[in-house]
Protein backbone atom coordinates (compact mmCIF):
# COMPACT_ATOMS: atom_id res chain seq x y z
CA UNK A 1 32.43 -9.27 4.65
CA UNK A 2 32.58 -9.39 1.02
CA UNK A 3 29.63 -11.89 0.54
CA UNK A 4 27.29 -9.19 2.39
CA UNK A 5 26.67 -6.89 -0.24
CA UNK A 6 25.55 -9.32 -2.71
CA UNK A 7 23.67 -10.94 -0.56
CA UNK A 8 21.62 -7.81 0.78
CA UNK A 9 21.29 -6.82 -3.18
CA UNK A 10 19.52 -10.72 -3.76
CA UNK A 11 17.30 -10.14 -1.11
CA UNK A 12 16.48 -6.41 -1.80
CA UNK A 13 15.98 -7.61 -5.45
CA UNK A 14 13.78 -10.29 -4.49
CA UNK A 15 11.31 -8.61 -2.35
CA UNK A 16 10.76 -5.06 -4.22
CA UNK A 17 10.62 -7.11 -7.66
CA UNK A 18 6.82 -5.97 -9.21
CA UNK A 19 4.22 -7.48 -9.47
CA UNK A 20 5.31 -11.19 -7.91
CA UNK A 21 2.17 -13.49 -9.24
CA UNK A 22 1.12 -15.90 -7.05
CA UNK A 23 -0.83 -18.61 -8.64
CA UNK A 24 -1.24 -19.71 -5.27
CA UNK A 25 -3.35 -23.53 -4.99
CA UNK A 26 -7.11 -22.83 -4.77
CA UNK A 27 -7.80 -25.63 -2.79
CA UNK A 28 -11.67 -25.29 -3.79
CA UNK A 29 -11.16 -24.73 -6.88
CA UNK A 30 -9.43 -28.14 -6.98
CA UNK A 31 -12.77 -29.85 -5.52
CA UNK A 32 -13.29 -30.13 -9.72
CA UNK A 33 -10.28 -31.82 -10.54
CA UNK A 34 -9.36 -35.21 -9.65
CA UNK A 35 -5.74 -36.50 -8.36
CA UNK A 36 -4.21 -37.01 -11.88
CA UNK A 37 -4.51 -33.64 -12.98
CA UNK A 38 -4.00 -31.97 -9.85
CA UNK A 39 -0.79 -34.01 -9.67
CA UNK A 40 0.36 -33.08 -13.90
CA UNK A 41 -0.83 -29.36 -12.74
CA UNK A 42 2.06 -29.64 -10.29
CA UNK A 43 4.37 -31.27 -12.80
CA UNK A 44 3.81 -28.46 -15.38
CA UNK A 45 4.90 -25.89 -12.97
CA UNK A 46 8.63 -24.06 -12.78
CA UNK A 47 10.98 -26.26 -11.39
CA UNK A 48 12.52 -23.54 -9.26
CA UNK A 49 11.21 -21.65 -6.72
CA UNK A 50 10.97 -20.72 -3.30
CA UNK A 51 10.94 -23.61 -0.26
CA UNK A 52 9.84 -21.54 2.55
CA UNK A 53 8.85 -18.11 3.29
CA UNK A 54 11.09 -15.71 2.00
CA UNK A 55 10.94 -12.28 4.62
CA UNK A 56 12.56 -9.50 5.46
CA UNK A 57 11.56 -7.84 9.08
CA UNK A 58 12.80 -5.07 11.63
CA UNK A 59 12.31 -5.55 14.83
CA UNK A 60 12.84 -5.03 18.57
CA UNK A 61 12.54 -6.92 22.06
CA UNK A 62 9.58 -7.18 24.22
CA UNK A 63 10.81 -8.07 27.44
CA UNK A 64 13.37 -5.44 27.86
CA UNK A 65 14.27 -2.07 26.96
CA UNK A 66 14.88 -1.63 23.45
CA UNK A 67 18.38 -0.94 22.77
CA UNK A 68 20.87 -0.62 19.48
CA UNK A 69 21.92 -4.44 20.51
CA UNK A 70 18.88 -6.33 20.51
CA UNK A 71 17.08 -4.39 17.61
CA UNK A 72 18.02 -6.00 14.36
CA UNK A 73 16.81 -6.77 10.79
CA UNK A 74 15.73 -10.40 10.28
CA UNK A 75 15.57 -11.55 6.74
CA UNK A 76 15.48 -15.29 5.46
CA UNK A 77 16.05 -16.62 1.84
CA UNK A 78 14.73 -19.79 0.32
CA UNK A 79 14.62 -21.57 -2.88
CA UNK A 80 14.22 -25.20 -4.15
CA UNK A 81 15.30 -26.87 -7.18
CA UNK A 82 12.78 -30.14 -8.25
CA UNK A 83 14.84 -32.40 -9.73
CA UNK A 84 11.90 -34.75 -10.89
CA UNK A 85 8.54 -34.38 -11.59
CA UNK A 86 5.89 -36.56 -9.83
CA UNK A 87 7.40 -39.98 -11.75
CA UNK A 88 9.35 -41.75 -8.93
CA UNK A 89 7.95 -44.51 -6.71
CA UNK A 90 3.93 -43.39 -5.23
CA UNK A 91 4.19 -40.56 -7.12
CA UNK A 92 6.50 -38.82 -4.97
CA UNK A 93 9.27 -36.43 -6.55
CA UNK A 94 12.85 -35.56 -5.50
CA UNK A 95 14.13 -32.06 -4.72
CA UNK A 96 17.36 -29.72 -4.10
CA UNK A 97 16.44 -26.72 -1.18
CA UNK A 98 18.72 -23.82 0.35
CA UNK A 99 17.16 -21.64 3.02
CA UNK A 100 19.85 -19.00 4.57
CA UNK A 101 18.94 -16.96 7.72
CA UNK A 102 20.62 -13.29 8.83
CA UNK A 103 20.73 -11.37 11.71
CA UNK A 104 21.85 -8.01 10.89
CA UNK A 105 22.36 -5.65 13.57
CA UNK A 106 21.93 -2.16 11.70
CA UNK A 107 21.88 -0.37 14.33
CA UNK A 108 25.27 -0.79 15.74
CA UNK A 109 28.01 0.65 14.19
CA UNK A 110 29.58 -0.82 10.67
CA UNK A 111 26.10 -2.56 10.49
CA UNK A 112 27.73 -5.98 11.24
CA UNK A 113 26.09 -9.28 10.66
CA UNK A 114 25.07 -11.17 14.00
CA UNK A 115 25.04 -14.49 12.69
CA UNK A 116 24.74 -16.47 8.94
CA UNK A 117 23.15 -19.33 8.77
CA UNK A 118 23.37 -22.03 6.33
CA UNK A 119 20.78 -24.80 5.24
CA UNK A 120 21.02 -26.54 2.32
CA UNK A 121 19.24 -30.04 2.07
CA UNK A 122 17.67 -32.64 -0.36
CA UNK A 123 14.15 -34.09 0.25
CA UNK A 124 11.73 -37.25 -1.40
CA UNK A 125 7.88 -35.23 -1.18
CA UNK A 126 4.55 -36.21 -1.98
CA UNK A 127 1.20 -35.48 -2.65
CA UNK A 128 -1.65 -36.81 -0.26
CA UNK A 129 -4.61 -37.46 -1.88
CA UNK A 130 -7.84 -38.81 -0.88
CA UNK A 131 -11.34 -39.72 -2.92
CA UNK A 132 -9.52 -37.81 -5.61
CA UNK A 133 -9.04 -34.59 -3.73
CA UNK A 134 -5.76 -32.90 -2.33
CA UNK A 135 -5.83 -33.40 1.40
CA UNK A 136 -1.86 -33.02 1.77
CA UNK A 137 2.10 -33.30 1.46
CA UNK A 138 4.67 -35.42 2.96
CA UNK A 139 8.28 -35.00 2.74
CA UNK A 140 11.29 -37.17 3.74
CA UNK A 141 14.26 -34.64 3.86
CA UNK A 142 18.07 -34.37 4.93
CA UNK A 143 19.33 -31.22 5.90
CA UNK A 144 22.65 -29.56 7.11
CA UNK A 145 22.42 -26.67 9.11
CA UNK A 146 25.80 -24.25 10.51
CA UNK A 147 27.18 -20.67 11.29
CA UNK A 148 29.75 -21.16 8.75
CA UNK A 149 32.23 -20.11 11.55
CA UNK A 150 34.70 -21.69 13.27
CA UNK A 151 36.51 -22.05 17.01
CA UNK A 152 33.99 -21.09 19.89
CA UNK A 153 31.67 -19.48 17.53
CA UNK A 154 31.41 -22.52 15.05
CA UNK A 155 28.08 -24.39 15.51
CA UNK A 156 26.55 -27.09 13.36
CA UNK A 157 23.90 -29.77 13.32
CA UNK A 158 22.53 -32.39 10.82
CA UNK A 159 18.74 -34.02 10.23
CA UNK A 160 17.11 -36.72 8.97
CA UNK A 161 13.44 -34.88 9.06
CA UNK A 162 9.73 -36.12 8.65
CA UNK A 163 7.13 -33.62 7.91
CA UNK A 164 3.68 -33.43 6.79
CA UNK A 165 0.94 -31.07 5.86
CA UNK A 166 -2.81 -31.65 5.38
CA UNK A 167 -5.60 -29.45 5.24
CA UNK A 168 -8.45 -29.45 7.63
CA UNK A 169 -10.46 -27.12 4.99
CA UNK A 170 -9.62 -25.06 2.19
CA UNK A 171 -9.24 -22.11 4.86
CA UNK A 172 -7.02 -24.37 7.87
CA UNK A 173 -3.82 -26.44 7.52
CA UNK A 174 -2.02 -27.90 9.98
CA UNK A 175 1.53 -28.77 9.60
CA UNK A 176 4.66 -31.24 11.46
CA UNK A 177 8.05 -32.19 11.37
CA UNK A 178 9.65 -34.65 13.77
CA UNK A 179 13.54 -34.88 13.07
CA UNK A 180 16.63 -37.22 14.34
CA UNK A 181 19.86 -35.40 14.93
CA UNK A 182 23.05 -35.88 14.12
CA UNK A 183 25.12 -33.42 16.00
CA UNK A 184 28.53 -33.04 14.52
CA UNK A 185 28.99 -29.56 15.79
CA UNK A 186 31.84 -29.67 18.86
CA UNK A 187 29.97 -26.09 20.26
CA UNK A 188 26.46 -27.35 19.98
CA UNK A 189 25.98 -30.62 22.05
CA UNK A 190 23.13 -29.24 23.80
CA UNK A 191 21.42 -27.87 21.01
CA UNK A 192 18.55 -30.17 21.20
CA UNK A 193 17.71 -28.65 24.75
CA UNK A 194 17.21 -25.60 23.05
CA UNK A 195 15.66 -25.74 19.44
CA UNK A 196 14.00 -28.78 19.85
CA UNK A 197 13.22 -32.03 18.52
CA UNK A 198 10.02 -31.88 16.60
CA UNK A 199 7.29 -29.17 15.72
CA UNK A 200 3.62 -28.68 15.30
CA UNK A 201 1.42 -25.85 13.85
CA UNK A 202 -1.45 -24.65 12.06
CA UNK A 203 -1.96 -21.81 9.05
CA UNK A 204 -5.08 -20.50 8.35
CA UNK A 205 -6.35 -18.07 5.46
CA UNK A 206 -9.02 -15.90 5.48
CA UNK A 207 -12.22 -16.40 2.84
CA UNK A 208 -10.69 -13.68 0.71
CA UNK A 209 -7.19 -15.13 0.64
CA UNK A 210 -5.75 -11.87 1.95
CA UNK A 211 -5.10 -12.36 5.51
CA UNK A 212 -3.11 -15.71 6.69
CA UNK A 213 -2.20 -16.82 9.97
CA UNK A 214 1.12 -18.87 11.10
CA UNK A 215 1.30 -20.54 14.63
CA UNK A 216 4.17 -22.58 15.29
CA UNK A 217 5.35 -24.45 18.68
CA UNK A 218 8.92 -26.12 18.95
CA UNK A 219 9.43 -28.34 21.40
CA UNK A 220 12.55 -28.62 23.12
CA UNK A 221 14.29 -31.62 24.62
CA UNK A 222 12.28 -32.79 28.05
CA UNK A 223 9.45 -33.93 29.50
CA UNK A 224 8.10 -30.14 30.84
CA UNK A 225 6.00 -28.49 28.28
CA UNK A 226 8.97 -25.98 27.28
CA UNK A 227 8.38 -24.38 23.74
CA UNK A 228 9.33 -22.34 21.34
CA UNK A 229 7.08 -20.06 19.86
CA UNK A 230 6.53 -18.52 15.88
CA UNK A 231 3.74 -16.43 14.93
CA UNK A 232 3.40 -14.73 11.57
CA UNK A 233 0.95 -12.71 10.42
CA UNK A 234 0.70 -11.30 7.00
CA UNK A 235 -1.90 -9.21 4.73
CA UNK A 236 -1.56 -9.52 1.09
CA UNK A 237 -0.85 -6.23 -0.26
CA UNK A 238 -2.36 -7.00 -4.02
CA UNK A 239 -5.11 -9.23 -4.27
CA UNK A 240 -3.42 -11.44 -6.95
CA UNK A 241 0.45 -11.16 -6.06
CA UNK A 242 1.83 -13.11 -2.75
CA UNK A 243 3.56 -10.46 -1.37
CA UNK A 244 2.51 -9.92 2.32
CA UNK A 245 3.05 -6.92 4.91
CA UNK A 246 3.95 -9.36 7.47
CA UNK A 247 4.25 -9.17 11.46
CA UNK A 248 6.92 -11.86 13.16
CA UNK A 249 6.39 -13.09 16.43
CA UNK A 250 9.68 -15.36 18.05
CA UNK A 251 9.52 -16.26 22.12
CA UNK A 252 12.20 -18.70 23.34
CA UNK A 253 15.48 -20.33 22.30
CA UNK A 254 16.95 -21.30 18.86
CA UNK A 255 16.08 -18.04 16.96
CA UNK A 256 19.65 -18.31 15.55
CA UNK A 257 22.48 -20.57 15.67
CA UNK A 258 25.08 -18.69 17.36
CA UNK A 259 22.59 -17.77 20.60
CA UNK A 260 20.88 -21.13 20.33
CA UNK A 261 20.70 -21.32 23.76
CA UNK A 262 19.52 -17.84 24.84
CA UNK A 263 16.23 -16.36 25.09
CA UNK A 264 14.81 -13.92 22.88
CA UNK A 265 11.22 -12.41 22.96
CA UNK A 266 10.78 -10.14 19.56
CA UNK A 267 8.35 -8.76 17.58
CA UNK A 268 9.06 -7.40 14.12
CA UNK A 269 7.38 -5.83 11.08
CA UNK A 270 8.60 -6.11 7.20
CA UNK A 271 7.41 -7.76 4.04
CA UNK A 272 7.13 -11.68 3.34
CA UNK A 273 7.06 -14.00 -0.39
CA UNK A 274 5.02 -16.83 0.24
CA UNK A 275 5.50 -19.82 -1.55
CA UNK A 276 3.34 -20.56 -4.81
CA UNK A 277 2.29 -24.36 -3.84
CA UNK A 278 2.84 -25.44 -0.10
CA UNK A 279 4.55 -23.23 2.53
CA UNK A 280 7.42 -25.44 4.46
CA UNK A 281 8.23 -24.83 7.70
């Protein structure tokens, strides 16, 4: 238990720093500019980051009582280190990530940690661009994901992922991944039955940039339309920072690692770091 602590202190750290700037993409403001400068824009930003959404929620189940045992905290972490700027082969640029995941049952005695998990990766990404203008990304990644346990609990997978992002307008983007497994986790044979085998979604931001809109279907292994479900909402709290009150919406399997293959139906409420560039998902 002694890497809790200093994790909870990173996250707490990370989410009640003031004010977090966003110098989120206008994507009509970029209706000026033309590739090249878009693209040394980019270049000329920090190399490190966050990769995805960085959250922290409370929350409860829907489809049963609410009890100590399936009302938990949810919080994720996730960073990326570029390694490159925009210089390699098309353009494209080469990158370090690190998402990690918690479950944290606080409401149980000792406030013990459900599940860890662990996803470190490296990816090639890329800039889409067409008549000049920024239309979209798309990223060649390998990932690891695990529990870090071991015996019964242990569970594991690897990826070799293809994802994309483009924008339909400068208010609508729609987003997928499509990934081959390598399943080297003994527990976890069947995980593909459960958290799928590619995704699809959409994201879509309001005219005065402070509402935005996450839909996200996973589908799982089989011919029957049998999905997994992610829905976030969030409000910006400060019209110039990209911290969000956030609402988190999970139906079906895969929400974690360890209870891959069980059903969960929760909704839960806390406060969410966007990205500054693209959101990953």
């Amino acid at each position: 238990m002694n890497i809790i602590r200093p994790l909870v202190l990173m996250v707490l750290g990370l989410l009640l720093y003031q004010p977090v700037h966003a110098q989120i993409v206008n994507i009509k403001d970029m209706d000026q500019f033309n590739a090249d400068s878009i693209r040394r824009d980019f270049d000329n930003r920090p190399f490190f980051g966050l990769y995805k959404d960085t959250y922290f929620t409370l929350g409860t189940a829907l489809n049963t009582k609410p009890t100590q045992y399936n009302s938990d905290v949810k919080f994720q972490v996730s960073i990326s280190q570029r390694l490159t700027r925009s210089v390699l082969p098309w353009h494209s640029y080469l990158f370090l990530f690190y998402t990690q995941k918690a479950m944290w049952n606080i409401f149980e005695e000792s406030l013990p940690f459900h599940d860890l998990n662990f996803n470190p990766g490296i990816g090639l990404s890329k800039l889409i661009f067409s008549k000049g203008k920024l239309v979209g990304k798309a990223t060649l990644l390998i990932e690891h994901e695990s529990n870090g346990r071991d015996g019964e609990a242990s569970r594991s997978w690897n990826k070799v992922s293809l994802s994309g992002a483009a924008f339909v307008d400068p208010q609508l983007m729609v987003h997928a991944k499509y990934w081959i497994p390598i399943i080297d986790g003994q527990q976890n044979k069947d995980i593909l039955r459960y958290s799928g085998i590619y995704q699809a979604g959409m994201q879509f931001v309001s005219k005065n940039k402070r509402w935005v809109v996450d839909a996200t279907l996973v589908k799982r292994k089989g011919w029957n339309l049998n999905f997994n479900t992610i829905i976030n909402v969030g409000y910006r709290i400060r019209k110039n920072d990209n911290q969000f009150l956030m609402l988190h919406f999970y139906d079906g399997y895969g929400e974690n690692l360890l209870d891959y293959n069980k059903y969960h139906c929760r909704l839960r409420v806390g406060l969410l770091i966007r990205p500054q560039f693209f959101s990953d998902f």
